[in-house]
C-alpha atoms as a PDB file:
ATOM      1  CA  UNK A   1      12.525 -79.214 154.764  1.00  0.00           C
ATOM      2  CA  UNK A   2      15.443 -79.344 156.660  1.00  0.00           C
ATOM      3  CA  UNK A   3      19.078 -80.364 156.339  1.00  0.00           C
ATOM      4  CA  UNK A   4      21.474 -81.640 158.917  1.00  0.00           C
ATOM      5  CA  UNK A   5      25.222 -80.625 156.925  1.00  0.00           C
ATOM      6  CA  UNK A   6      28.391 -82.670 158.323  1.00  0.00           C
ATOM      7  CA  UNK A   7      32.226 -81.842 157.197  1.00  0.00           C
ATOM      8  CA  UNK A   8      34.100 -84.927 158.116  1.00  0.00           C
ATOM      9  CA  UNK A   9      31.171 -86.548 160.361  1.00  0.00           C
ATOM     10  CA  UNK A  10      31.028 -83.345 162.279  1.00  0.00           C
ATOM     11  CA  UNK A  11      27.895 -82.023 162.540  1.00  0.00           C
ATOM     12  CA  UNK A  12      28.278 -78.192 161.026  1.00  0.00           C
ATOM     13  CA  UNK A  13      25.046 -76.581 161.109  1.00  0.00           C
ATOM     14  CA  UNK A  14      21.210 -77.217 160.005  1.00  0.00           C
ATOM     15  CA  UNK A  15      19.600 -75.836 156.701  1.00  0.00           C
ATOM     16  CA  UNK A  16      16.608 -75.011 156.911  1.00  0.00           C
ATOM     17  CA  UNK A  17      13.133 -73.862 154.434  1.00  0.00           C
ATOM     18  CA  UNK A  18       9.867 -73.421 156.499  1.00  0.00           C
ATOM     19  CA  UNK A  19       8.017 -72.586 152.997  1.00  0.00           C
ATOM     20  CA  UNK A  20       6.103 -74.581 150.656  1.00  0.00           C
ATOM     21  CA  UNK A  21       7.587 -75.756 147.838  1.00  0.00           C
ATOM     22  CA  UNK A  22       6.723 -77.232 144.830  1.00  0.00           C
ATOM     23  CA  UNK A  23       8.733 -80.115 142.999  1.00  0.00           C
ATOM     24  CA  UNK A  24       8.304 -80.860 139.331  1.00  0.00           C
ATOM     25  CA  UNK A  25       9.103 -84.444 138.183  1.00  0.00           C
ATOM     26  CA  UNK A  26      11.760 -83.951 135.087  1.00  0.00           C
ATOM     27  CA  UNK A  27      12.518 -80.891 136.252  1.00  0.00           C
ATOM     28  CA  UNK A  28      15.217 -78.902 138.467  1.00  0.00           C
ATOM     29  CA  UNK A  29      13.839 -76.992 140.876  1.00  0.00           C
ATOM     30  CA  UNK A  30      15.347 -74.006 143.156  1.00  0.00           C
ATOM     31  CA  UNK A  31      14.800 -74.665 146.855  1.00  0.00           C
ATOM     32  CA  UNK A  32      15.802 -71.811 148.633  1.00  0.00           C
ATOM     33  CA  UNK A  33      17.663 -72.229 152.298  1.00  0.00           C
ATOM     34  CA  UNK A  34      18.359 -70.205 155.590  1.00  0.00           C
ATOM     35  CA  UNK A  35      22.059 -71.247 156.482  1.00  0.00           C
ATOM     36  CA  UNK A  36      23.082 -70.045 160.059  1.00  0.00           C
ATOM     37  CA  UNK A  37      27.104 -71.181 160.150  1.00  0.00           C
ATOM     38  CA  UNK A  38      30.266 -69.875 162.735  1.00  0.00           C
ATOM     39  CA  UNK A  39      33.286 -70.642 160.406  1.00  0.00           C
ATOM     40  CA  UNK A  40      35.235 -70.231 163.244  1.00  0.00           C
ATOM     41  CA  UNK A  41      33.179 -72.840 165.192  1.00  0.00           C
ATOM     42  CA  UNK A  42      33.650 -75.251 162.430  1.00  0.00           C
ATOM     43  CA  UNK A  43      37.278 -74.997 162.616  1.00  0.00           C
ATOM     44  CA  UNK A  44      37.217 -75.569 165.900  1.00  0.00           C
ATOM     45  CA  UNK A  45      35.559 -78.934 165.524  1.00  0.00           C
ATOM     46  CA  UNK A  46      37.395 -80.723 162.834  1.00  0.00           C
ATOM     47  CA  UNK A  47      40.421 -83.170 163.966  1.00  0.00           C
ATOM     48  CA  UNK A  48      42.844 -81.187 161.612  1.00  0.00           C
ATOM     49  CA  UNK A  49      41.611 -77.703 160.791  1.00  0.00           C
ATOM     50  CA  UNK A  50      45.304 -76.925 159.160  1.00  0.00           C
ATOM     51  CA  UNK A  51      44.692 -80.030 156.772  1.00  0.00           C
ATOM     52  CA  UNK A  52      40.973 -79.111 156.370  1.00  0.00           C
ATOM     53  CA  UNK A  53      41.862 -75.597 155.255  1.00  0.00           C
ATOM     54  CA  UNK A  54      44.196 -76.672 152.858  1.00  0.00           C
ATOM     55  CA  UNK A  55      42.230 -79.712 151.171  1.00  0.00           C
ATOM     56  CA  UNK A  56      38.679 -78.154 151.657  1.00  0.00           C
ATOM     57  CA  UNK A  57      37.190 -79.692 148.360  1.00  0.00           C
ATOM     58  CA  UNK A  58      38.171 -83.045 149.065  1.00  0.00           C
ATOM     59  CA  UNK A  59      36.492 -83.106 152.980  1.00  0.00           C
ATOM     60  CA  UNK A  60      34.068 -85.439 153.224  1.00  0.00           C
ATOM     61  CA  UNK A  61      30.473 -84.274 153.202  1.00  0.00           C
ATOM     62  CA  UNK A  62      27.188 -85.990 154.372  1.00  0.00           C
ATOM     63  CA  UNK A  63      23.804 -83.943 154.342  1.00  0.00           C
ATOM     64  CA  UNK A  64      20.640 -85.738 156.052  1.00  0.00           C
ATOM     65  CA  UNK A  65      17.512 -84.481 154.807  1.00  0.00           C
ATOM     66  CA  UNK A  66      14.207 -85.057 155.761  1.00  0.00           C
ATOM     67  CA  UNK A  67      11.534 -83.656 153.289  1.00  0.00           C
ATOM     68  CA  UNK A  68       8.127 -83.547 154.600  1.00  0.00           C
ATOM     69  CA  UNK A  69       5.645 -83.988 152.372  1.00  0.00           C
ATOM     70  CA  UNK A  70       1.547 -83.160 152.448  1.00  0.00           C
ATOM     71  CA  UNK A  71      -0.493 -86.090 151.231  1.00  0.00           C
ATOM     72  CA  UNK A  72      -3.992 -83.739 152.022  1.00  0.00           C
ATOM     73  CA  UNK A  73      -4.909 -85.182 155.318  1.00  0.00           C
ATOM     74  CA  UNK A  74      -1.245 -86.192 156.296  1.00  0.00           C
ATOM     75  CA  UNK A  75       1.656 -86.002 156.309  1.00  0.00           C
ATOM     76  CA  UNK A  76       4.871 -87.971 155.822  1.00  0.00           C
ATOM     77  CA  UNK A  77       8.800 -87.339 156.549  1.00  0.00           C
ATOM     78  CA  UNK A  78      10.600 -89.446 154.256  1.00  0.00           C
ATOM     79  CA  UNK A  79      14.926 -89.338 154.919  1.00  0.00           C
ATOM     80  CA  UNK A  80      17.734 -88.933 152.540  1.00  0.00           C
ATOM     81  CA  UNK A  81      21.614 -89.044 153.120  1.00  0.00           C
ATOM     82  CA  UNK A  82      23.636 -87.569 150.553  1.00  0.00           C
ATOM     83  CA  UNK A  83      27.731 -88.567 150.742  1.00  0.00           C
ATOM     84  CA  UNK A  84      30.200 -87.140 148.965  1.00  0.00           C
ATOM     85  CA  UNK A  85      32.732 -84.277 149.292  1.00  0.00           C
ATOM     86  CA  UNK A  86      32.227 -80.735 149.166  1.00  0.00           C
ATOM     87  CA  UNK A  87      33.561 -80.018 145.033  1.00  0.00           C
ATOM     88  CA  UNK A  88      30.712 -82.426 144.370  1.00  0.00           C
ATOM     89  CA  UNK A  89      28.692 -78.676 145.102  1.00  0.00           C
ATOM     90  CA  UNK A  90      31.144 -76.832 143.467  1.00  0.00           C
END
């Protein structure tokens, strides 16, 4: 699995999982990630990083992820886009 994260349609950093994991239906499961991420960097990026420091719960948020799943003799990617804003996580 792997997740491109965007703070105000800059692109921030991927997250990724290499390992298998197993989803239950009706259930929540934990899907651990490995986040790599230069706040510094990230400042640097966004077209008001006074204004993003400030209001950081309300900055828009999009994560594209692309699950791969194992259907036995192949496999499929299928997409997702999540929108929102970061104290949707909170």
């Amino acid at each position: 699995m792997s997740y491109d994260v965007f703070i105000q349609n800059v692109y921030v950093t991927t997250l990724s999982n290499a390992n298998e994991t197993t989803i239950l239906p009706a259930e929540t499961s934990t899907i651990g990630l490995n986040i790599l991420l230069n706040p510094e960097q990230v400042l640097k990026s966004m077209p008001n990083p006074l204004l993003s420091i400030l209001d950081f719960k309300n900055l828009p948020l999009k994560i594209v992820m692309r699950f791969k799943i194992n259907l036995g003799l192949f496999a499929i990617t299928i997409p997702y886009t999540y929108e929102g804003a970061i104290k949707d996580f909170m």
